[in-house]
PDB file of N, CA and C in Angstrom:
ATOM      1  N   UNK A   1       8.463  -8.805 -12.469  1.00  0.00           N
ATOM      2  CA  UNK A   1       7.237  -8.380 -11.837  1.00  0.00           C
ATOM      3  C   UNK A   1       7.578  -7.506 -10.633  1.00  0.00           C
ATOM      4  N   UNK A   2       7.040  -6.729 -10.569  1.00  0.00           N
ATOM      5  CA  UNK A   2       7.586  -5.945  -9.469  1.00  0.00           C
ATOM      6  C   UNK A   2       6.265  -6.039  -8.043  1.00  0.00           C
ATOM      7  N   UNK A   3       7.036  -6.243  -6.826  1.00  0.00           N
ATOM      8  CA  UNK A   3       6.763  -6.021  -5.503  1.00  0.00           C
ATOM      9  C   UNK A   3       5.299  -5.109  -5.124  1.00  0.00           C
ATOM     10  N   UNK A   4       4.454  -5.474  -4.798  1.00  0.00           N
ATOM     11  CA  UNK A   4       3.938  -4.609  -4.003  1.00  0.00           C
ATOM     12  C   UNK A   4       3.648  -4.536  -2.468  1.00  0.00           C
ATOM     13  N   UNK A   5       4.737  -5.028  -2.010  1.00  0.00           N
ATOM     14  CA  UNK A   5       4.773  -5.079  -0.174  1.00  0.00           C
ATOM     15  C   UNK A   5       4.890  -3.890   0.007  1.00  0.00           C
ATOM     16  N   UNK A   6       4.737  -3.400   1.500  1.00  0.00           N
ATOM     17  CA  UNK A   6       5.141  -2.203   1.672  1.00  0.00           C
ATOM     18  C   UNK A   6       6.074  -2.394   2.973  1.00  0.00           C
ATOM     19  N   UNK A   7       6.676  -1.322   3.209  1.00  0.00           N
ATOM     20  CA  UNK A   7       7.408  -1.443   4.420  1.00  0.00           C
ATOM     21  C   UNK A   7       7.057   0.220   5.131  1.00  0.00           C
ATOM     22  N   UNK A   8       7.078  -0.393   6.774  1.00  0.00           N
ATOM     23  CA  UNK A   8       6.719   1.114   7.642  1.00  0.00           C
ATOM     24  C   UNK A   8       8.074   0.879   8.362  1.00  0.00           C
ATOM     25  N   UNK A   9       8.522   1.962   8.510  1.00  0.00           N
ATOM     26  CA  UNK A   9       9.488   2.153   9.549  1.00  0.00           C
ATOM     27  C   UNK A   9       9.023   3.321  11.069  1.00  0.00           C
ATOM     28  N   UNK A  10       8.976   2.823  11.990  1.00  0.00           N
ATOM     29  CA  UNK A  10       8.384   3.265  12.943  1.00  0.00           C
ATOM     30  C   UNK A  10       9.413   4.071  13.708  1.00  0.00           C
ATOM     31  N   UNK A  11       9.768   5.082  14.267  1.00  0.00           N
ATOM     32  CA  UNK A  11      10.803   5.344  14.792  1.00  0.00           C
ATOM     33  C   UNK A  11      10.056   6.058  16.736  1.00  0.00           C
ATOM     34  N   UNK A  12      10.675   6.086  17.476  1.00  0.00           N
ATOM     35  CA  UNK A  12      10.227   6.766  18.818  1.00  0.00           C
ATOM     36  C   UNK A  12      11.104   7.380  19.548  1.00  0.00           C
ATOM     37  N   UNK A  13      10.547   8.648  19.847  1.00  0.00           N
ATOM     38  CA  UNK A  13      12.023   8.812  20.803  1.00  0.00           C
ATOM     39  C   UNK A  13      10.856   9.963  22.005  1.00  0.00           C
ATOM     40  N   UNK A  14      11.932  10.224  23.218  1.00  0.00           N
ATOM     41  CA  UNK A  14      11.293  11.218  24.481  1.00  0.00           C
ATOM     42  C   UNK A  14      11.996  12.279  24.091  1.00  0.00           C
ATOM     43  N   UNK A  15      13.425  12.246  22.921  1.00  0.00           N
ATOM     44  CA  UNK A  15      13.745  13.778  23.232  1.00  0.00           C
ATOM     45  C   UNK A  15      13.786  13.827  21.579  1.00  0.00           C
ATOM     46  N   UNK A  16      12.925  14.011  21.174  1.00  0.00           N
ATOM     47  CA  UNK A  16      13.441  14.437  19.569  1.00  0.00           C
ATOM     48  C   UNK A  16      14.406  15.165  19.166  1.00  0.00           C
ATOM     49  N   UNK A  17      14.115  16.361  20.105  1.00  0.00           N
ATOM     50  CA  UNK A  17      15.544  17.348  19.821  1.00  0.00           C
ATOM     51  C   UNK A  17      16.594  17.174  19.810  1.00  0.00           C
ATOM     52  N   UNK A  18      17.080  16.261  20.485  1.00  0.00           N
ATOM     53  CA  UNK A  18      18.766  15.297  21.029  1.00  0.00           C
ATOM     54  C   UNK A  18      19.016  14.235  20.274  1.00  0.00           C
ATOM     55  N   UNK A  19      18.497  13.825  18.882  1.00  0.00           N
ATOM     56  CA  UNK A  19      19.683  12.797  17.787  1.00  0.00           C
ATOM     57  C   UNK A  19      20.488  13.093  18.260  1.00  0.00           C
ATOM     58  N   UNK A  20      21.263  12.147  17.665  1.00  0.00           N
ATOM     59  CA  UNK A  20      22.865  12.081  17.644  1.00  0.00           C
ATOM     60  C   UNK A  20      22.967  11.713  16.146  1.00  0.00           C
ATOM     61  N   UNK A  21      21.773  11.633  15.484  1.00  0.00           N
ATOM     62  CA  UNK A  21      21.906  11.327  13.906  1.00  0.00           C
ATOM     63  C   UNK A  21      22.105  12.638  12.876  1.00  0.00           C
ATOM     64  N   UNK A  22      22.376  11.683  11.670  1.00  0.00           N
ATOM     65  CA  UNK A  22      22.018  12.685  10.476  1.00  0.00           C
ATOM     66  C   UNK A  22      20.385  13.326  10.741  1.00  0.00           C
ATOM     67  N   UNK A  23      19.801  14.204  11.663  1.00  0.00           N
ATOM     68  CA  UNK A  23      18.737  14.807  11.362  1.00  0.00           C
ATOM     69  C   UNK A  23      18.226  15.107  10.007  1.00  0.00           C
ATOM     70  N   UNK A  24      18.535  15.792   9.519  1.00  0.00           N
ATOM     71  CA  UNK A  24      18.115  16.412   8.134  1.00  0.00           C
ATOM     72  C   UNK A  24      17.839  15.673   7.139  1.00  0.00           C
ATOM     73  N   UNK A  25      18.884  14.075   7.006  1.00  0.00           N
ATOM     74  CA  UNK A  25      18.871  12.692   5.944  1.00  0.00           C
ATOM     75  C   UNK A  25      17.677  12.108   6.556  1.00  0.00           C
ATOM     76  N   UNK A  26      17.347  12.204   7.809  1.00  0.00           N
ATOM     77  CA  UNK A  26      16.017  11.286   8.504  1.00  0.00           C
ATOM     78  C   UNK A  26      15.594  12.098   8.198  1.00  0.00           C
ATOM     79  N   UNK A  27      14.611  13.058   8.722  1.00  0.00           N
ATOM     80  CA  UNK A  27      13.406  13.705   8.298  1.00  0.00           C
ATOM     81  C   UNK A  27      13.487  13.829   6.747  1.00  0.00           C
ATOM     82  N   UNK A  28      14.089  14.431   5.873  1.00  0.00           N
ATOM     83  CA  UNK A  28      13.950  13.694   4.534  1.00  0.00           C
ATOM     84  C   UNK A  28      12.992  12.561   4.249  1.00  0.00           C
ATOM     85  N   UNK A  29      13.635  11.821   4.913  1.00  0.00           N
ATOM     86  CA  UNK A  29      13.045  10.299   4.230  1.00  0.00           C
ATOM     87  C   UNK A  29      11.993   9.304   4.797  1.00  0.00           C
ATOM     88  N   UNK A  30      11.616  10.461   6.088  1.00  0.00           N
ATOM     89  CA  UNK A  30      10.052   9.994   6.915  1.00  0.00           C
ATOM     90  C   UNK A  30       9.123  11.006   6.421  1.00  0.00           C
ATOM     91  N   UNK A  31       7.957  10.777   5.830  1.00  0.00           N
ATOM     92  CA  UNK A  31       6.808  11.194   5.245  1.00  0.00           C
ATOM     93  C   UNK A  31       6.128  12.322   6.146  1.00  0.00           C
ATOM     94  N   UNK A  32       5.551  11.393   6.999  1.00  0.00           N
ATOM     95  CA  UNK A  32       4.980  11.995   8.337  1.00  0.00           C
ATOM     96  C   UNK A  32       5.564  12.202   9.829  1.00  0.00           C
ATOM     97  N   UNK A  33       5.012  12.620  10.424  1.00  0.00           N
ATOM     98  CA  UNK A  33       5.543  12.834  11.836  1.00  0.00           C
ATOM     99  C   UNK A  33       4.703  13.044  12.135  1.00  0.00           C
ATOM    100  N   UNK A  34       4.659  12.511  13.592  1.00  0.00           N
ATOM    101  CA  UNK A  34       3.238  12.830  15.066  1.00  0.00           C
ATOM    102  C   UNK A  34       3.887  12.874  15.976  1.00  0.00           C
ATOM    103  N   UNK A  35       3.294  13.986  16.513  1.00  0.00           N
ATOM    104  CA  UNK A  35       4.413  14.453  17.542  1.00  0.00           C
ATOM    105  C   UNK A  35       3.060  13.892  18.802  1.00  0.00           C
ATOM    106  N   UNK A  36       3.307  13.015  19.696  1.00  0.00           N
ATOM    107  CA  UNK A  36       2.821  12.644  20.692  1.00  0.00           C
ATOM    108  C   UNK A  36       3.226  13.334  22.327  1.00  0.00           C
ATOM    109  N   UNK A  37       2.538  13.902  22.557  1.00  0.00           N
ATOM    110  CA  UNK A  37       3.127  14.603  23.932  1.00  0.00           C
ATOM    111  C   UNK A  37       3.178  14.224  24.689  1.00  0.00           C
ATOM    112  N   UNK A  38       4.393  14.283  25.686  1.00  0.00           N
ATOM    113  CA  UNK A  38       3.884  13.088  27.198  1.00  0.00           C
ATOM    114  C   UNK A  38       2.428  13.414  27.998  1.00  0.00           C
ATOM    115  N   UNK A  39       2.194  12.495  28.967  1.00  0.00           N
ATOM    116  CA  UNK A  39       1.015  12.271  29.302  1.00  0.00           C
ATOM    117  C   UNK A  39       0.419  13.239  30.386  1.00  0.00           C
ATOM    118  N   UNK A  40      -0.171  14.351  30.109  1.00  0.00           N
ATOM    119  CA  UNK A  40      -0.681  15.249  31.549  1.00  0.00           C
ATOM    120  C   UNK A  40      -1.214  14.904  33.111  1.00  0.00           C
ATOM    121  N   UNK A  41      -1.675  15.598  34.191  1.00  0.00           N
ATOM    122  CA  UNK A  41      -1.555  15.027  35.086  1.00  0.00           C
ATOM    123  C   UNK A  41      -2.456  13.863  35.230  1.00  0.00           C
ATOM    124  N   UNK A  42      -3.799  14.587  34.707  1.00  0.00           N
ATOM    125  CA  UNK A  42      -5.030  13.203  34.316  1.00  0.00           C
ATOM    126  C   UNK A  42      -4.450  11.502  33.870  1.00  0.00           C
ATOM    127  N   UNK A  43      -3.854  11.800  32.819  1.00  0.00           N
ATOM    128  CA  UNK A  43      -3.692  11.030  32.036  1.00  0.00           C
ATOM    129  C   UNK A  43      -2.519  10.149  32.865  1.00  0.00           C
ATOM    130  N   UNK A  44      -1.578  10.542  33.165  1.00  0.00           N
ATOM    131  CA  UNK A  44      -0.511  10.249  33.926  1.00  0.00           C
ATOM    132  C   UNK A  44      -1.460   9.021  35.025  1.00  0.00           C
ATOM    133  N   UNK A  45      -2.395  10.014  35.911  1.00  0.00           N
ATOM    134  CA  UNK A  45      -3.185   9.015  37.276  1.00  0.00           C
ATOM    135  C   UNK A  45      -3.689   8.010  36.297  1.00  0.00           C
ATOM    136  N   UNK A  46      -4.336   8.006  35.166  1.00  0.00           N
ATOM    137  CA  UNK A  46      -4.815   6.799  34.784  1.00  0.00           C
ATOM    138  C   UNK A  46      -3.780   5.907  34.484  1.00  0.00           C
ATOM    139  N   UNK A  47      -2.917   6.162  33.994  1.00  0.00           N
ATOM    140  CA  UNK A  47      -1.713   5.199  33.550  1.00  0.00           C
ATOM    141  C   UNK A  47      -1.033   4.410  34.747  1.00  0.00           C
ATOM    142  N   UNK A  48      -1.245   5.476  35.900  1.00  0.00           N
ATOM    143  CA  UNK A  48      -0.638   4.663  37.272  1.00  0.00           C
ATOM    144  C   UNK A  48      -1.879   3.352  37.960  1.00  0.00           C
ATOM    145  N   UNK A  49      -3.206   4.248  37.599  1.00  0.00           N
ATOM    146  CA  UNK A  49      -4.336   3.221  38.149  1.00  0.00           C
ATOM    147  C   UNK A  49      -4.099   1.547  37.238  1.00  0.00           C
ATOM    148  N   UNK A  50      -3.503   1.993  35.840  1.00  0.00           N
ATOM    149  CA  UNK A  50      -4.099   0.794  34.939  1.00  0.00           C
ATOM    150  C   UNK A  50      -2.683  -0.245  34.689  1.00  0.00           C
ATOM    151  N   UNK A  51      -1.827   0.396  35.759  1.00  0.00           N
ATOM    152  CA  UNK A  51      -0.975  -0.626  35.543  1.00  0.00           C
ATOM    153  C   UNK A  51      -0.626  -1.492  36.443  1.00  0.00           C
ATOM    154  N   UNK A  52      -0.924  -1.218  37.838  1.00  0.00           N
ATOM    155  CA  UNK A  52      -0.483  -2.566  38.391  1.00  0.00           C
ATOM    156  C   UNK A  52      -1.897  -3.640  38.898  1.00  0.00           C
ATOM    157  N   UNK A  53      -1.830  -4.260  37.762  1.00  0.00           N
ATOM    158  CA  UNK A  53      -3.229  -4.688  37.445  1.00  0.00           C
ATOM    159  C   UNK A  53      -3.320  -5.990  38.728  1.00  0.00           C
ATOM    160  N   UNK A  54      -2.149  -6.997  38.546  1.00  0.00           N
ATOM    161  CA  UNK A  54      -2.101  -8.217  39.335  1.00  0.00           C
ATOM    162  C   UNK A  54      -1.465  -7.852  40.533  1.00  0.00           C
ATOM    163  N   UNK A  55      -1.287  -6.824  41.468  1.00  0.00           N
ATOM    164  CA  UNK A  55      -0.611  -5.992  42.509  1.00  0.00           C
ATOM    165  C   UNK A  55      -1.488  -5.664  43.189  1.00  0.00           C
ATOM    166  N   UNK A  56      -1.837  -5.890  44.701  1.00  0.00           N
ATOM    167  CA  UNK A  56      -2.408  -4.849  45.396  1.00  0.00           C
ATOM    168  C   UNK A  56      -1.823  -3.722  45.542  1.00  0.00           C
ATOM    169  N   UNK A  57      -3.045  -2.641  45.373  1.00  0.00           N
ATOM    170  CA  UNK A  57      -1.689  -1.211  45.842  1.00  0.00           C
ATOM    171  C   UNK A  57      -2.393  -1.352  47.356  1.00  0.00           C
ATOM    172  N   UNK A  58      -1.338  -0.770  48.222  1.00  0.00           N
ATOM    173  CA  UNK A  58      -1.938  -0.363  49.508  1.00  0.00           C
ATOM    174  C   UNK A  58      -2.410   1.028  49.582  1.00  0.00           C
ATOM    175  N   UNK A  59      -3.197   1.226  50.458  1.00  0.00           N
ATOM    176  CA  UNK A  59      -4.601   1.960  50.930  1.00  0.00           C
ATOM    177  C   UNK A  59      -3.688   3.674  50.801  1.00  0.00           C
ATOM    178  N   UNK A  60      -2.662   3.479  51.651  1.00  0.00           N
ATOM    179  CA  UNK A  60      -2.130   4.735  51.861  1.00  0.00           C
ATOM    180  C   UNK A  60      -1.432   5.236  50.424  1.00  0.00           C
ATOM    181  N   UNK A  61      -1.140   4.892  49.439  1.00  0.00           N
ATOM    182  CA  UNK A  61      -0.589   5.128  48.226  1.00  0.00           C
ATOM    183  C   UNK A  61      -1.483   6.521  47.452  1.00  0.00           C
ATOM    184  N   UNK A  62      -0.773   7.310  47.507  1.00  0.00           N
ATOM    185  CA  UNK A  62      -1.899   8.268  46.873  1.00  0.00           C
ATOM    186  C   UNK A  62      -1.627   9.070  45.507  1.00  0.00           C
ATOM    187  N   UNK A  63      -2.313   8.457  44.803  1.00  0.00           N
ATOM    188  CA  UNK A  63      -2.101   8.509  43.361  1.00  0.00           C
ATOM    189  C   UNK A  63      -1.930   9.774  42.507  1.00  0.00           C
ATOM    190  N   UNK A  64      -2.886  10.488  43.339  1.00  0.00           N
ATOM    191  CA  UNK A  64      -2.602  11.817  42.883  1.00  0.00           C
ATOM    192  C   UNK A  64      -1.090  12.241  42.982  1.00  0.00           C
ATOM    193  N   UNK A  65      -0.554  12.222  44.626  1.00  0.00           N
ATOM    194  CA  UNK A  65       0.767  12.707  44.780  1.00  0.00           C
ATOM    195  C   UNK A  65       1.522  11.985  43.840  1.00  0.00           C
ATOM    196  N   UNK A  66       1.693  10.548  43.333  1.00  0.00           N
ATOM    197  CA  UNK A  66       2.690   9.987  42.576  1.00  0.00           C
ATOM    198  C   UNK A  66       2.585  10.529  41.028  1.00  0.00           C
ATOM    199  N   UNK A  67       1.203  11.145  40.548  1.00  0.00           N
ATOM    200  CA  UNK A  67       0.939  11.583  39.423  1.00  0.00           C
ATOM    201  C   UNK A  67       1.651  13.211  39.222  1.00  0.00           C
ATOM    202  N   UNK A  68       1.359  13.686  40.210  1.00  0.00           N
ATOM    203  CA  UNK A  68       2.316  14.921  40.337  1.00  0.00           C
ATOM    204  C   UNK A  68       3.913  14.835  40.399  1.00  0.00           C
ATOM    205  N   UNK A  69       4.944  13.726  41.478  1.00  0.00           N
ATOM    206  CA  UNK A  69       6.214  13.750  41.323  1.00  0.00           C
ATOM    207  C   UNK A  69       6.398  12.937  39.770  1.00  0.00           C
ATOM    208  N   UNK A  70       5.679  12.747  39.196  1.00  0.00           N
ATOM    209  CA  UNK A  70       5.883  11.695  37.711  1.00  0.00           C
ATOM    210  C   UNK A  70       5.743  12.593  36.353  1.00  0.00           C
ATOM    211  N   UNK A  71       5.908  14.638  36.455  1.00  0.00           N
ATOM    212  CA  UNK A  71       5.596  15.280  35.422  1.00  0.00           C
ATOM    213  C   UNK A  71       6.885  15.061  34.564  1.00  0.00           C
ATOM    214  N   UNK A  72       6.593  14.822  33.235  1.00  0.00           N
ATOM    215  CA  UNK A  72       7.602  14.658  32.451  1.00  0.00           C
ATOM    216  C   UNK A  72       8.067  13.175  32.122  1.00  0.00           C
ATOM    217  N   UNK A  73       7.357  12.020  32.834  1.00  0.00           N
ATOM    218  CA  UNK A  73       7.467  11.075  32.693  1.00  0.00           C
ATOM    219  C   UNK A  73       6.324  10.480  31.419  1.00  0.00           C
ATOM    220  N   UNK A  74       6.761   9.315  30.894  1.00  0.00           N
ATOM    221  CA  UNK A  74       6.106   8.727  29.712  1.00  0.00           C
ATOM    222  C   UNK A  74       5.462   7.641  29.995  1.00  0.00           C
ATOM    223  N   UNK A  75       4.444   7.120  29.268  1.00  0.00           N
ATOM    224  CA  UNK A  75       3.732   5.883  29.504  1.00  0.00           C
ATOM    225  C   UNK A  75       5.100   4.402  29.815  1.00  0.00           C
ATOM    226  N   UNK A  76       5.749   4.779  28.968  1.00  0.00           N
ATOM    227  CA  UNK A  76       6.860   3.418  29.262  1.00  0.00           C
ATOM    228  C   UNK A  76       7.449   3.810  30.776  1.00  0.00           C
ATOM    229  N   UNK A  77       7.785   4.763  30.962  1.00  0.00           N
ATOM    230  CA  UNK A  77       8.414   4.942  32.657  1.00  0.00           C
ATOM    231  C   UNK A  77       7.646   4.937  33.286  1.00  0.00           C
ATOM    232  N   UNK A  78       6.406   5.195  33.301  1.00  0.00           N
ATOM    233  CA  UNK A  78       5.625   5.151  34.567  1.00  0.00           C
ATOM    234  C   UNK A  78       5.101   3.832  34.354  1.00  0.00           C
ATOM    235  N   UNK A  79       5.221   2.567  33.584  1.00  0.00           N
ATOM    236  CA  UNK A  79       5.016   1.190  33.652  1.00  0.00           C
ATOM    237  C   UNK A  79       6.354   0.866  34.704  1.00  0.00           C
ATOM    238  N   UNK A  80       7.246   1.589  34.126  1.00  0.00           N
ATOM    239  CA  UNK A  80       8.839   0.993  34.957  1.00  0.00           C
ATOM    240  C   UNK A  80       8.544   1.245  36.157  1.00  0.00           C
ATOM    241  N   UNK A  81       7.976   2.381  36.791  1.00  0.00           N
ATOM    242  CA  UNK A  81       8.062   3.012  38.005  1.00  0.00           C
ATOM    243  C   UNK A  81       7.379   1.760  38.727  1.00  0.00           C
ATOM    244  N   UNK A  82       5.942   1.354  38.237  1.00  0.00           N
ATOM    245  CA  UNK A  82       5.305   1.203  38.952  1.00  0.00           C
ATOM    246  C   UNK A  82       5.718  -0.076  38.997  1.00  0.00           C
ATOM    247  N   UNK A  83       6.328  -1.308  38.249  1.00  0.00           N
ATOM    248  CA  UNK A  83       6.673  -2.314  38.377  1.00  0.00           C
ATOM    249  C   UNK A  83       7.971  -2.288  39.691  1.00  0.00           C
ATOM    250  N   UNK A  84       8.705  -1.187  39.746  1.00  0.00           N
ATOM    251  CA  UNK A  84       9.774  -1.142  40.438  1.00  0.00           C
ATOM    252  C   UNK A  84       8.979  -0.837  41.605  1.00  0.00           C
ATOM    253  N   UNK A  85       8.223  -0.291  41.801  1.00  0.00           N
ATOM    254  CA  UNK A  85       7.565  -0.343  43.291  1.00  0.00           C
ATOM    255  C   UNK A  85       6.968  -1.541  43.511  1.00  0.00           C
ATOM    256  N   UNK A  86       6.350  -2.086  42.834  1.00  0.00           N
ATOM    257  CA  UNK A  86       5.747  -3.535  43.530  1.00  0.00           C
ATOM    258  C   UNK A  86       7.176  -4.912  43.633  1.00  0.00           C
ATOM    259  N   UNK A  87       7.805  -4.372  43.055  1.00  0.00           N
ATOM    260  CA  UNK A  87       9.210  -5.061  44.239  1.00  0.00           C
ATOM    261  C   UNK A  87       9.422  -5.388  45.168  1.00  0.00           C
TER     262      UNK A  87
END
């Protein structure tokens, strides 16, 4: 009788361009691709507002400026950032 499970393989990366793999054997054998872009400046301030949820931020913290030194940063680093500041 044969199987009908399926299996997803999920893969993620910040620099696609920089494998160190067989490129050409992977894309082969992944169907799709979504290319997700890091997060713009908007998007960035919300990600800083919505993460330090159980943290007071203090008054002088200004979100905008941290949303601007944070271009090029990803939803997972700017969780890191902001956990490393409430340190």
């Amino acid at each position: 009788m044969e199987s009908k499970e399926n299996l997803m393989v999920l893969a993620a990366t910040n620099f696609p361009w920089e494998w160190d793999i067989d490129e050409e054997a992977l894309w082969r054998r992944l169907e799709k691709r979504i290319y997700i872009p890091l997060p713009n400046f908007e998007s960035r301030k919300e990600l800083i507002k919505i993460n330090p949820r159980t943290v007071e931020v203090a008054a002088y913290v200004d979100i905008d400026e941290v949303a601007r030194r944070t271009e090029g940063y990803g939803g997972d680093d700017l969780t890191i950032v902001g956990r490393d500041a409430s340190l």
